[in-house]
N, C-alpha and C. Protein backbone atom coordinates (compact mmCIF):
# COMPACT_ATOMS: atom_id res chain seq x y z
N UNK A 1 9.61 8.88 -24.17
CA UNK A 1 8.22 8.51 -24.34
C UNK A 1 7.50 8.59 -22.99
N UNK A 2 6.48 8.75 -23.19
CA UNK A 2 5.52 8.97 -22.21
C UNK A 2 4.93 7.68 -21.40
N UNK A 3 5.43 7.70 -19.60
CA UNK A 3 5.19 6.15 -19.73
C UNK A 3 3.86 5.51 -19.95
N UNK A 4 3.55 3.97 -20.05
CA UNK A 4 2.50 3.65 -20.93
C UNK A 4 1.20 3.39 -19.37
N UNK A 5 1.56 3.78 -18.34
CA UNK A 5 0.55 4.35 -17.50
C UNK A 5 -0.12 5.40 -17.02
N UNK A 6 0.60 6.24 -17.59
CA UNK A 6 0.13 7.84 -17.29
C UNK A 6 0.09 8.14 -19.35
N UNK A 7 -0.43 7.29 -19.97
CA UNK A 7 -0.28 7.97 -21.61
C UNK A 7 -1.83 7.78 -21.93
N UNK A 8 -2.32 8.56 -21.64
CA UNK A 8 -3.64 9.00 -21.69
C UNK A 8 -4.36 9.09 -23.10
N UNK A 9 -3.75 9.63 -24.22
CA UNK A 9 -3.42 9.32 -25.75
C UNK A 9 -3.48 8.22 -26.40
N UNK A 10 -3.02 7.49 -26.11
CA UNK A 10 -2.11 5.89 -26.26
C UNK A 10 -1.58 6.20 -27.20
N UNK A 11 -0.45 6.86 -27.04
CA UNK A 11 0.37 6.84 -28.61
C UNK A 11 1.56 6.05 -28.36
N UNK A 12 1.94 5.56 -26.47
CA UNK A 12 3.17 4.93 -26.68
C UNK A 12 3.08 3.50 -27.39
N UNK A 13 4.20 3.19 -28.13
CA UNK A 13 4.29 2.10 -28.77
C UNK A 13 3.46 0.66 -28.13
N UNK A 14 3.89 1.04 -26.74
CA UNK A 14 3.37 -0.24 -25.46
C UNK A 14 1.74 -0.38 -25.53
N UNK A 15 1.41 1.24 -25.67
CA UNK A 15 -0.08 1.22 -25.92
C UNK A 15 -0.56 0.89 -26.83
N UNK A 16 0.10 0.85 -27.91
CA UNK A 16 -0.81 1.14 -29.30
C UNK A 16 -0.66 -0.71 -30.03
N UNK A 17 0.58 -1.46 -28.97
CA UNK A 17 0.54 -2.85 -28.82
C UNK A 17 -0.25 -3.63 -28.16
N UNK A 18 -1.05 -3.35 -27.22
CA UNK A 18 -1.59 -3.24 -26.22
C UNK A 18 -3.15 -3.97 -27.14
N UNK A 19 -3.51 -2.13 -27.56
CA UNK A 19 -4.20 -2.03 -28.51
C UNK A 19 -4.25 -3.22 -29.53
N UNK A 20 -3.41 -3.33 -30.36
CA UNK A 20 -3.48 -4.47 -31.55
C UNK A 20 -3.92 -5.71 -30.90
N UNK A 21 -3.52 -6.46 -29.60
CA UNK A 21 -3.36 -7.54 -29.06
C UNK A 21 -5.09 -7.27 -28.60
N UNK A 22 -5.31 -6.40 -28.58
CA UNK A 22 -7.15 -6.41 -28.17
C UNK A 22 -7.22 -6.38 -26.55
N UNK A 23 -5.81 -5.98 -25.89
CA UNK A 23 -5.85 -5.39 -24.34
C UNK A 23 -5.56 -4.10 -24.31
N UNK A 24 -6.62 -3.28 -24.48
CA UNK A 24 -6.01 -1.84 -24.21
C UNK A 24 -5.88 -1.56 -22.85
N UNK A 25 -4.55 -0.90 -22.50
CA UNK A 25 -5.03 -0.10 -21.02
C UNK A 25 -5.77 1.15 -21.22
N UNK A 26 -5.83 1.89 -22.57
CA UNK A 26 -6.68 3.08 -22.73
C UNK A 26 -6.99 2.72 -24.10
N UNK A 27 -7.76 3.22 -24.59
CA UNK A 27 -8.07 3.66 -26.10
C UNK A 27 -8.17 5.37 -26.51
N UNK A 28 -7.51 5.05 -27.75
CA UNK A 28 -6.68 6.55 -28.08
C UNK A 28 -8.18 7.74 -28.06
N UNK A 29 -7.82 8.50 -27.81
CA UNK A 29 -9.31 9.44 -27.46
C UNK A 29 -10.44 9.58 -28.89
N UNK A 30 -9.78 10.29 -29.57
CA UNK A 30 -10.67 10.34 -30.77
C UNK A 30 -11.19 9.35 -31.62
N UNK A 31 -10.59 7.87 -31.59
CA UNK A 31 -11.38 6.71 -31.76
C UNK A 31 -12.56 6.32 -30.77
N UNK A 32 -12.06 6.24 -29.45
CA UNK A 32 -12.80 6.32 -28.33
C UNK A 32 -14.19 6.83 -28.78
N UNK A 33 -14.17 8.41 -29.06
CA UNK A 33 -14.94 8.76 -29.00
C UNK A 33 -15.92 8.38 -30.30
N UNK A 34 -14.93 8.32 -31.23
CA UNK A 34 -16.03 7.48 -32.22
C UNK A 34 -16.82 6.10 -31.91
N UNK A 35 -16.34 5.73 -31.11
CA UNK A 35 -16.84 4.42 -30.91
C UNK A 35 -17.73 4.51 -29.21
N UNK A 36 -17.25 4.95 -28.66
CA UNK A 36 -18.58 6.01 -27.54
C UNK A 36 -19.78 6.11 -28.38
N UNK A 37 -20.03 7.07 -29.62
CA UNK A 37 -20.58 8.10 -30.16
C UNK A 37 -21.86 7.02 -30.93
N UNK A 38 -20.96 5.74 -31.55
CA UNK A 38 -22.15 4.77 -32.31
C UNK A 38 -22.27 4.03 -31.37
N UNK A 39 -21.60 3.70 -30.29
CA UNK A 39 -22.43 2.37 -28.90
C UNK A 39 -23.66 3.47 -28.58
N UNK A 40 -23.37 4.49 -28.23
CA UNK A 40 -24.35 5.45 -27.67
C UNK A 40 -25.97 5.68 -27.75
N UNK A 41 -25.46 5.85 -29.83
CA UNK A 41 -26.32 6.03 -30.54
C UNK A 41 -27.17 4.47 -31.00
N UNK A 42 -26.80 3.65 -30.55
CA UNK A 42 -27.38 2.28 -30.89
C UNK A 42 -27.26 1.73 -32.63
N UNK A 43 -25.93 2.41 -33.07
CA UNK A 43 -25.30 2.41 -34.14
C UNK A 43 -25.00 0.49 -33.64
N UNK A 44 -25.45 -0.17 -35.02
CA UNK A 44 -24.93 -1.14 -35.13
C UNK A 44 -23.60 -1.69 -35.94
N UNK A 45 -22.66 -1.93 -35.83
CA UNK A 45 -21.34 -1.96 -36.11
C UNK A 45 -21.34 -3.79 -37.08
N UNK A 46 -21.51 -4.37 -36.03
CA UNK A 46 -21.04 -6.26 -36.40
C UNK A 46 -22.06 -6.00 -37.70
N UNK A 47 -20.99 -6.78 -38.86
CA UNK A 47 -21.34 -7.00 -40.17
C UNK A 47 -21.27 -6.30 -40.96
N UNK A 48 -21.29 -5.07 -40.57
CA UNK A 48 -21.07 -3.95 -41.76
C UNK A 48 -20.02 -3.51 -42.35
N UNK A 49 -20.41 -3.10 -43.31
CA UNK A 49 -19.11 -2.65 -44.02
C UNK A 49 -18.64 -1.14 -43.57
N UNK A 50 -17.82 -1.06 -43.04
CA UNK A 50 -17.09 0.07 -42.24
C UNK A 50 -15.85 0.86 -43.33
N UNK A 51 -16.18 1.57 -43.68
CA UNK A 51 -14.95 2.06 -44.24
C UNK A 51 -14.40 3.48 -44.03
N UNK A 52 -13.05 3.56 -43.51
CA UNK A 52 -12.39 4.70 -42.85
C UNK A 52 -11.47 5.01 -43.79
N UNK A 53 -11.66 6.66 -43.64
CA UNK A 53 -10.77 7.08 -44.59
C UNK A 53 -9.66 7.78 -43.80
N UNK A 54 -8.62 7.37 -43.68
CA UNK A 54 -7.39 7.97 -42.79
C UNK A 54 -6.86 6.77 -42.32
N UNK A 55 -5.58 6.84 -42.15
CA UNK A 55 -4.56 5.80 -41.54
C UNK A 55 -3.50 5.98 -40.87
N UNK A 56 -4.08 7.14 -40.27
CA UNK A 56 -2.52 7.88 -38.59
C UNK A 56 -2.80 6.78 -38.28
N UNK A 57 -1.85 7.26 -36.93
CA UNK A 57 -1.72 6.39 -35.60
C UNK A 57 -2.53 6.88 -34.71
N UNK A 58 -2.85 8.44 -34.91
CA UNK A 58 -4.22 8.86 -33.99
C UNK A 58 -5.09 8.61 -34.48
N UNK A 59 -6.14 8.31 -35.58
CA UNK A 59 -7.29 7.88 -35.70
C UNK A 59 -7.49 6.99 -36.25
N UNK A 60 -6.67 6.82 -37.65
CA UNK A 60 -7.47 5.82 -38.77
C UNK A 60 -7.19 4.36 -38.21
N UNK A 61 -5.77 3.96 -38.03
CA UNK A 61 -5.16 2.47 -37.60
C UNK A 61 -5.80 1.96 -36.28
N UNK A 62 -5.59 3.22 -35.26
CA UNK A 62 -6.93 2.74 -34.01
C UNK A 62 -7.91 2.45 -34.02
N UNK A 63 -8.46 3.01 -34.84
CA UNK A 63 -10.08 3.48 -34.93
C UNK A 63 -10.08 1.74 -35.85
N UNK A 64 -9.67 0.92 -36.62
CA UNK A 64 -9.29 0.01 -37.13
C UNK A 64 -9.77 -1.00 -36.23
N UNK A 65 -8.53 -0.97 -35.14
CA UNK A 65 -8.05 -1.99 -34.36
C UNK A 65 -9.26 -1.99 -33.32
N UNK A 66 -9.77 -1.08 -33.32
CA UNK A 66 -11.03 -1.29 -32.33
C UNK A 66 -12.00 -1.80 -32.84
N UNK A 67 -12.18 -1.42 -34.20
CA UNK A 67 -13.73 -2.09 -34.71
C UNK A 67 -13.42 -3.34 -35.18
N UNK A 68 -12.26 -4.01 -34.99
CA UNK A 68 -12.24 -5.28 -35.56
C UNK A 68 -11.91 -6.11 -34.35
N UNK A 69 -12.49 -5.77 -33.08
CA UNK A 69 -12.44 -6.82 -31.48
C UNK A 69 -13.52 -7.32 -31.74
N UNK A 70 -13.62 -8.69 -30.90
CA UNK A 70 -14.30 -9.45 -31.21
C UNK A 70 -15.11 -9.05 -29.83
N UNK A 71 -15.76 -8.17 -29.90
CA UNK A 71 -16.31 -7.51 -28.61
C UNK A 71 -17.81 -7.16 -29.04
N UNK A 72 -18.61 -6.83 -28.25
CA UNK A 72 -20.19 -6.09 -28.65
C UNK A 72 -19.82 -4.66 -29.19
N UNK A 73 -20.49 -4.34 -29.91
CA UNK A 73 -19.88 -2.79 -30.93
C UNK A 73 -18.82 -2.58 -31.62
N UNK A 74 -18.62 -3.48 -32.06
CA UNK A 74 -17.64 -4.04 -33.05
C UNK A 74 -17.78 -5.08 -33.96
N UNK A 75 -17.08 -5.75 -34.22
CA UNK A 75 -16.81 -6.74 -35.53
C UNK A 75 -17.07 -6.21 -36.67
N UNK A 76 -16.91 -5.30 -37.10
CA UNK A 76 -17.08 -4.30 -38.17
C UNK A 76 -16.12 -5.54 -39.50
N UNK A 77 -16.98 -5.05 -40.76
CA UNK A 77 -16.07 -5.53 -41.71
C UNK A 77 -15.25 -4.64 -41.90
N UNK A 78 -13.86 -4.34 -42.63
CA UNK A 78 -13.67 -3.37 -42.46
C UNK A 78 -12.54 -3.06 -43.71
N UNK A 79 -12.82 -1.69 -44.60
CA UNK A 79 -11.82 -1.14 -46.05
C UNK A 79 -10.86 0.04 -45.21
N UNK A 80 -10.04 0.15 -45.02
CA UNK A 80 -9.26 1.12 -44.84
C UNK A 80 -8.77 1.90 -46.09
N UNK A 81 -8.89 3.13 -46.27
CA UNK A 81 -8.66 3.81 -47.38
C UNK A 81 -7.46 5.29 -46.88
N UNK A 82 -7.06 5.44 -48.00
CA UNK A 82 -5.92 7.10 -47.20
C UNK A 82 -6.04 7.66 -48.54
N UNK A 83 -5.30 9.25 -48.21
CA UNK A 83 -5.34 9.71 -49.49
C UNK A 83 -4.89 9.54 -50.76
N UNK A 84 -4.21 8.45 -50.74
CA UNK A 84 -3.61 7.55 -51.85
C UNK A 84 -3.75 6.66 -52.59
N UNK A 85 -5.45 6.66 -52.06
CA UNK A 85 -6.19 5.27 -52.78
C UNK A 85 -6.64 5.93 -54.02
N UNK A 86 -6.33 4.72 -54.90
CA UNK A 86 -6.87 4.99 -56.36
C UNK A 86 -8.94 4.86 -56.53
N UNK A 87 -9.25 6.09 -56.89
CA UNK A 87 -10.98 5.47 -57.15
C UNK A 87 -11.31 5.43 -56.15
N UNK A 88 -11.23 6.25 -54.71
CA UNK A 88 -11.64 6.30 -53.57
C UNK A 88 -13.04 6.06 -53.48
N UNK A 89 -14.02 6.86 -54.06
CA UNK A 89 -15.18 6.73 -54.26
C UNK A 89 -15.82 5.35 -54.58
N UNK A 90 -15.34 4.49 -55.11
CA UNK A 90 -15.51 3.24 -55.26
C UNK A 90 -15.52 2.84 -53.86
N UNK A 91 -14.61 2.82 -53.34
CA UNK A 91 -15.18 2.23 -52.04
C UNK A 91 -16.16 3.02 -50.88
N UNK A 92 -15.98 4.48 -51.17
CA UNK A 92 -16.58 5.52 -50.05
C UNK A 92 -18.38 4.91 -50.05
N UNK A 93 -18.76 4.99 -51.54
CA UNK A 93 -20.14 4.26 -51.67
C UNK A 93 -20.60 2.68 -51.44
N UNK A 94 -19.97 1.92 -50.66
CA UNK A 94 -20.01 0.99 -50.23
C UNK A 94 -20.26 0.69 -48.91
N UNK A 95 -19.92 1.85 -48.32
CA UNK A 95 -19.86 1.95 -46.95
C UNK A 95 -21.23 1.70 -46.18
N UNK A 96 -21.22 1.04 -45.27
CA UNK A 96 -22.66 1.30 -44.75
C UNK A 96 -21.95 2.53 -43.52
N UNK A 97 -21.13 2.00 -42.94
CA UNK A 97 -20.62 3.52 -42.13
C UNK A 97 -19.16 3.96 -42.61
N UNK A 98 -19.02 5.15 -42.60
CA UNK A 98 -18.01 5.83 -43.12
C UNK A 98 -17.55 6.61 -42.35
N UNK A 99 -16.15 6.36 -42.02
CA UNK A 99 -15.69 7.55 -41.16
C UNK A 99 -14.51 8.10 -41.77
N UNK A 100 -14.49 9.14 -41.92
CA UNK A 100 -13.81 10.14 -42.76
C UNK A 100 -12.65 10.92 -41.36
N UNK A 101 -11.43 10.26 -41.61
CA UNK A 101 -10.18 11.16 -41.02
C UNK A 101 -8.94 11.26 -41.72
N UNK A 102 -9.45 11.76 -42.83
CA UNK A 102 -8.22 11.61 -43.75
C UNK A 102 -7.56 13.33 -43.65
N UNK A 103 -8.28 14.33 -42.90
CA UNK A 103 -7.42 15.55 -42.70
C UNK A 103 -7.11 16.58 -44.15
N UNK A 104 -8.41 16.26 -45.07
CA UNK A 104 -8.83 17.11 -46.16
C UNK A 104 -9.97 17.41 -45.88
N UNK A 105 -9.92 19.18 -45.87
CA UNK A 105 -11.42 19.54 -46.47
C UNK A 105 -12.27 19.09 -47.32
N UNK A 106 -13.28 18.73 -46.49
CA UNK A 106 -14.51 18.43 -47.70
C UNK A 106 -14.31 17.49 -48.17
N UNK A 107 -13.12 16.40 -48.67
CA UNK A 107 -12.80 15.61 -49.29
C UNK A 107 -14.05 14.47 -49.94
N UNK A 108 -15.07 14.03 -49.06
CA UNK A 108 -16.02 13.37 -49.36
C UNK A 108 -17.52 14.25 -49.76
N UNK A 109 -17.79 14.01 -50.85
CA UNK A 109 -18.66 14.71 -52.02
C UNK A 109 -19.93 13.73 -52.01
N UNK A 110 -20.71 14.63 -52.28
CA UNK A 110 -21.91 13.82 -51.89
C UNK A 110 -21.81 12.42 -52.96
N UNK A 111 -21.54 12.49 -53.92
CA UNK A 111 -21.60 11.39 -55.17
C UNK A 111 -20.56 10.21 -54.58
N UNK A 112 -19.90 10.42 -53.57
CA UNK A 112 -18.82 9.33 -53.16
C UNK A 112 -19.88 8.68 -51.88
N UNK A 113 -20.79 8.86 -51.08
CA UNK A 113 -21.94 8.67 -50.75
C UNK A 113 -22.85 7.44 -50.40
N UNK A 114 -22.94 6.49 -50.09
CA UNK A 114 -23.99 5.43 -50.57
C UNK A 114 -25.26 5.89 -49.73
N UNK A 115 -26.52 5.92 -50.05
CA UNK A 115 -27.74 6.17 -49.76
C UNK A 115 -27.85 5.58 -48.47
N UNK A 116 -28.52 6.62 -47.49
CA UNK A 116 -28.78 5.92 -46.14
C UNK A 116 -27.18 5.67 -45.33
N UNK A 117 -26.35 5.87 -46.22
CA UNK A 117 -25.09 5.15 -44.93
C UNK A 117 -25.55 6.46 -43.51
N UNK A 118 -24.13 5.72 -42.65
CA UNK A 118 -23.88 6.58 -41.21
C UNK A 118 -22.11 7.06 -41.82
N UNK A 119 -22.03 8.18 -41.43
CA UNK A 119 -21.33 8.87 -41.35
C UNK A 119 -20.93 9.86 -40.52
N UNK A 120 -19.38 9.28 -39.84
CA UNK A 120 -18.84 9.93 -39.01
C UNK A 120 -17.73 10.61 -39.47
N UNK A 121 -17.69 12.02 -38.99
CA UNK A 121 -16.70 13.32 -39.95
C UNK A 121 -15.39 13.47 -38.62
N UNK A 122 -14.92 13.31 -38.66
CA UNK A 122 -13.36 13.12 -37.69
C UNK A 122 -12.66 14.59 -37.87
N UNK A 123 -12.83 14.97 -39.28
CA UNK A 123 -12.10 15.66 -39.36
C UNK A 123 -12.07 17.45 -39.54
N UNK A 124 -10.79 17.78 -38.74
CA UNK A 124 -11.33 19.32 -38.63
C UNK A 124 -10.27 19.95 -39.15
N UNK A 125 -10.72 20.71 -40.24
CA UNK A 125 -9.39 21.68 -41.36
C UNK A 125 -10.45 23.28 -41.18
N UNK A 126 -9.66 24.12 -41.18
CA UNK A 126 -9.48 25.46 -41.11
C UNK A 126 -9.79 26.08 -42.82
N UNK A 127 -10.69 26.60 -43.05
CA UNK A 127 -11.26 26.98 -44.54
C UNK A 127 -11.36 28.27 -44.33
N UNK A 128 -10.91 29.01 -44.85
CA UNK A 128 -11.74 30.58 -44.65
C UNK A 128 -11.60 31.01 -43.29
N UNK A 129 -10.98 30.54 -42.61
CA UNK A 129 -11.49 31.30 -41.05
C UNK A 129 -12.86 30.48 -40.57
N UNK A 130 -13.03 29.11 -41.27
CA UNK A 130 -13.97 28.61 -40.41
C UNK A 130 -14.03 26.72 -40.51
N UNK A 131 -14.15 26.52 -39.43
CA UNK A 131 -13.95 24.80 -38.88
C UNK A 131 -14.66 24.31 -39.95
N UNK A 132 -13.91 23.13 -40.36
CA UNK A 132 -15.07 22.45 -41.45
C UNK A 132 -14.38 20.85 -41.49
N UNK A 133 -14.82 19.71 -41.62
CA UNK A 133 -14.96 18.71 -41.91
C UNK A 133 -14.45 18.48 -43.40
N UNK A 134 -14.09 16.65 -43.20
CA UNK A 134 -13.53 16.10 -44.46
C UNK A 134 -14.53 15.66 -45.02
N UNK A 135 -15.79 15.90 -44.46
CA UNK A 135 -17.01 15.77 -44.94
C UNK A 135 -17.70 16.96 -45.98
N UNK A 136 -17.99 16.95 -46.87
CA UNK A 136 -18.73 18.28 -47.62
C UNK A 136 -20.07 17.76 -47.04
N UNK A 137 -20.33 18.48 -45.95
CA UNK A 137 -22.03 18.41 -44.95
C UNK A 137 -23.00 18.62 -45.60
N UNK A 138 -22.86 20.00 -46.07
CA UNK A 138 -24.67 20.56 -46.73
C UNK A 138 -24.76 19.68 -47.98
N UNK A 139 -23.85 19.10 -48.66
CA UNK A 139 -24.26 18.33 -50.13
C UNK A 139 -24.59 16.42 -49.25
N UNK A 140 -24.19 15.96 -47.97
CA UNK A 140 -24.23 14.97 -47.78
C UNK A 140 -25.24 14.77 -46.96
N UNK A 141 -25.80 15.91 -46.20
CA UNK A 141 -26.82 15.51 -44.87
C UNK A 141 -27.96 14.77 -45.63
N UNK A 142 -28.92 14.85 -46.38
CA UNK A 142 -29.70 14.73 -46.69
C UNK A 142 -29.84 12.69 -47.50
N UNK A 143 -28.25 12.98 -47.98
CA UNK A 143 -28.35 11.56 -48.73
C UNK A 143 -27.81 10.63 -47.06
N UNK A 144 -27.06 10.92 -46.25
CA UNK A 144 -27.04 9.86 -44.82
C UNK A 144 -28.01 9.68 -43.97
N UNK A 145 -27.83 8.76 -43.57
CA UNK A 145 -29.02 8.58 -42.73
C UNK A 145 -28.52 9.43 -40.90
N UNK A 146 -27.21 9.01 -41.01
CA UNK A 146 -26.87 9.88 -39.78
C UNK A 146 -25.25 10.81 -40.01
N UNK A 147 -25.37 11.46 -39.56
CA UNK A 147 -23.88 12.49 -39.86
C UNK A 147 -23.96 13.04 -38.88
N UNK A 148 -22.18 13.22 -38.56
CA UNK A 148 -22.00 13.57 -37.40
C UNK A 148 -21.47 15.34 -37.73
N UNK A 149 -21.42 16.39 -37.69
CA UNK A 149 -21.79 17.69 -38.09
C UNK A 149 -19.58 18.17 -37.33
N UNK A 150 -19.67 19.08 -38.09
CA UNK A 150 -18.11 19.50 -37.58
C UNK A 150 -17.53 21.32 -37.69
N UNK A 151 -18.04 21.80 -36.47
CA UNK A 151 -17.79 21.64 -35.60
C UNK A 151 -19.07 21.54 -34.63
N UNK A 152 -18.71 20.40 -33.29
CA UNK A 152 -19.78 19.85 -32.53
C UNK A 152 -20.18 18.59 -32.48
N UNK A 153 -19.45 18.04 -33.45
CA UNK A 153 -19.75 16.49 -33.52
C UNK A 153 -18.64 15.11 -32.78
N UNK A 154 -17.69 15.00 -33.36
CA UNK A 154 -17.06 14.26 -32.37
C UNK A 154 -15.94 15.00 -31.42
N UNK A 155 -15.52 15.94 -31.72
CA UNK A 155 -14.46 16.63 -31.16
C UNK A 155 -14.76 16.96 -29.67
N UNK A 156 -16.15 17.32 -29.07
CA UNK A 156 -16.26 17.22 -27.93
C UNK A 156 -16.49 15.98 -27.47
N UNK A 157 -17.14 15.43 -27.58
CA UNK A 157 -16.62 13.46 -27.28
C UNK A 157 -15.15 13.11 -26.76
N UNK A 158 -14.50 13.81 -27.90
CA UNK A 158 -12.97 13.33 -27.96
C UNK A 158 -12.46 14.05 -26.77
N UNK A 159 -12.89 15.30 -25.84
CA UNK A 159 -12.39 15.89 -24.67
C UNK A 159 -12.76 14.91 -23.34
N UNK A 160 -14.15 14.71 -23.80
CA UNK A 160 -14.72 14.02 -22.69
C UNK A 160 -14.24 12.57 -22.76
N UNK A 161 -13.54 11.50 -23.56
CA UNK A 161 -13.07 10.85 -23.31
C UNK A 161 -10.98 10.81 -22.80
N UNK A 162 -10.42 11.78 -23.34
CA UNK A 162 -9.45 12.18 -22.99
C UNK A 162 -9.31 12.20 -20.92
N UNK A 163 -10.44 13.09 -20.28
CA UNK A 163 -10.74 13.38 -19.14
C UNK A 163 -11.14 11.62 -18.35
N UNK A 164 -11.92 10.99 -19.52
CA UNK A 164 -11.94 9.52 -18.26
C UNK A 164 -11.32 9.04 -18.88
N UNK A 165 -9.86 9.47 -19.66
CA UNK A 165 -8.69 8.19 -19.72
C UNK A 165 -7.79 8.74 -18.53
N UNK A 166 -7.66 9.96 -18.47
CA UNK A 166 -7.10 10.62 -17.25
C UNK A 166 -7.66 10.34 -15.94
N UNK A 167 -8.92 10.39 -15.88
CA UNK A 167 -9.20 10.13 -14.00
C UNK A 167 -9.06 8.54 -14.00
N UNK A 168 -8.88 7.29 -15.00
CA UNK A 168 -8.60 5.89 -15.15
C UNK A 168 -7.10 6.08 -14.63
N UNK A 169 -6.41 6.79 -15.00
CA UNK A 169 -5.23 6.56 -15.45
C UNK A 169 -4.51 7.33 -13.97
N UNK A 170 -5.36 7.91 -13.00
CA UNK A 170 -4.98 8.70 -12.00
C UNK A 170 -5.36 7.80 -10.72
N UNK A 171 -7.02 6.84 -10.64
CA UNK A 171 -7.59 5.80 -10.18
C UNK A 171 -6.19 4.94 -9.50
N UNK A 172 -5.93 4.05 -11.21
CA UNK A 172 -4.85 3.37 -11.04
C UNK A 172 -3.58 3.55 -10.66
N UNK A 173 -2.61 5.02 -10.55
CA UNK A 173 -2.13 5.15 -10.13
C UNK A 173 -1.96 5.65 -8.28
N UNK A 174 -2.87 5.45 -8.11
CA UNK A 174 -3.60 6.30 -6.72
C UNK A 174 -3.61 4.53 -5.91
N UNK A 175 -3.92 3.31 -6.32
CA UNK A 175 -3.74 2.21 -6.01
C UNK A 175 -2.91 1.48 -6.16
């Protein structure tokens, strides 16, 4: 394993404990960047109903453990869903924000939807020879109030936070 000071990822166990306990020494990049992406945007998080669709250890369970710190840009209520939930849509329309990393094309249809939510698309599958989201975009832009577009939406976030878990993680070792 990668030790848990130079693990830039946080996938080591140490990190991803770290994590749960609400002391990260890093946060895993592509949550990061989701959560960069709505502090940024003046996305309000505390109280809402948050519901993520995916449950890795790289996005969905992090991306979790972060929105439920008792921190500013957070306190999210929060449904965790995977591809195994029965009646997904039942909860997808509930969402006031939705973040979709469940690692299916298109998987979320505009009718799974609730009017006005925020929606963040995590996910990037290969269709045809072309990048596309677990989001179906052109049937959903119109019913969200915000969507994050794929490719261009969080995935460069997710570089640029990777790079300041690395110069953190180079800082501290340099002292």
């Amino acid at each position: 394993a990668v030790n848990p000071s130079k693990d830039v990822d946080c996938f080591n166990p140490i990190n991803m404990g770290r994590l749960a306990l609400g002391k990260p020494e890093f946060l895993p990049c592509t949550p990061y960047a989701v959560y960069e992406l709505m502090k940024r945007e003046n996305i309000v998080v505390e109280g809402k109903h948050t519901v993520i669709v995916g449950r890795s250890n790289i996005v969905g369970r992090p991306m979790a453990l972060i929105l439920l710190q008792k921190k500013q840009h957070s306190n999210a209520t929060l449904t965790i869903c995977h591809s195994r939930t029965n009646n997904l849509s039942y909860f997808t329309r509930q969402a006031d924000i939705l973040i979709a990393a469940v690692g299916k094309p298109e998987t979320i249809k505009r009718d799974m939807v609730k009017e006005g939510a925020i929606i963040i698309d995590v996910g990037t599958n290969e269709v045809e020879g072309k990048l596309v989201g677990d989001v179906a975009y052109k049937e959903v832009l119109d019913k969200a109030s915000v969507i994050t577009p794929v490719p261009g939406g969080v995935g460069p976030i997710t570089n640029v936070m990777l790079m300041q878990n690395t110069l953190k993680a180079a800082e501290k070792l340099a002292n």
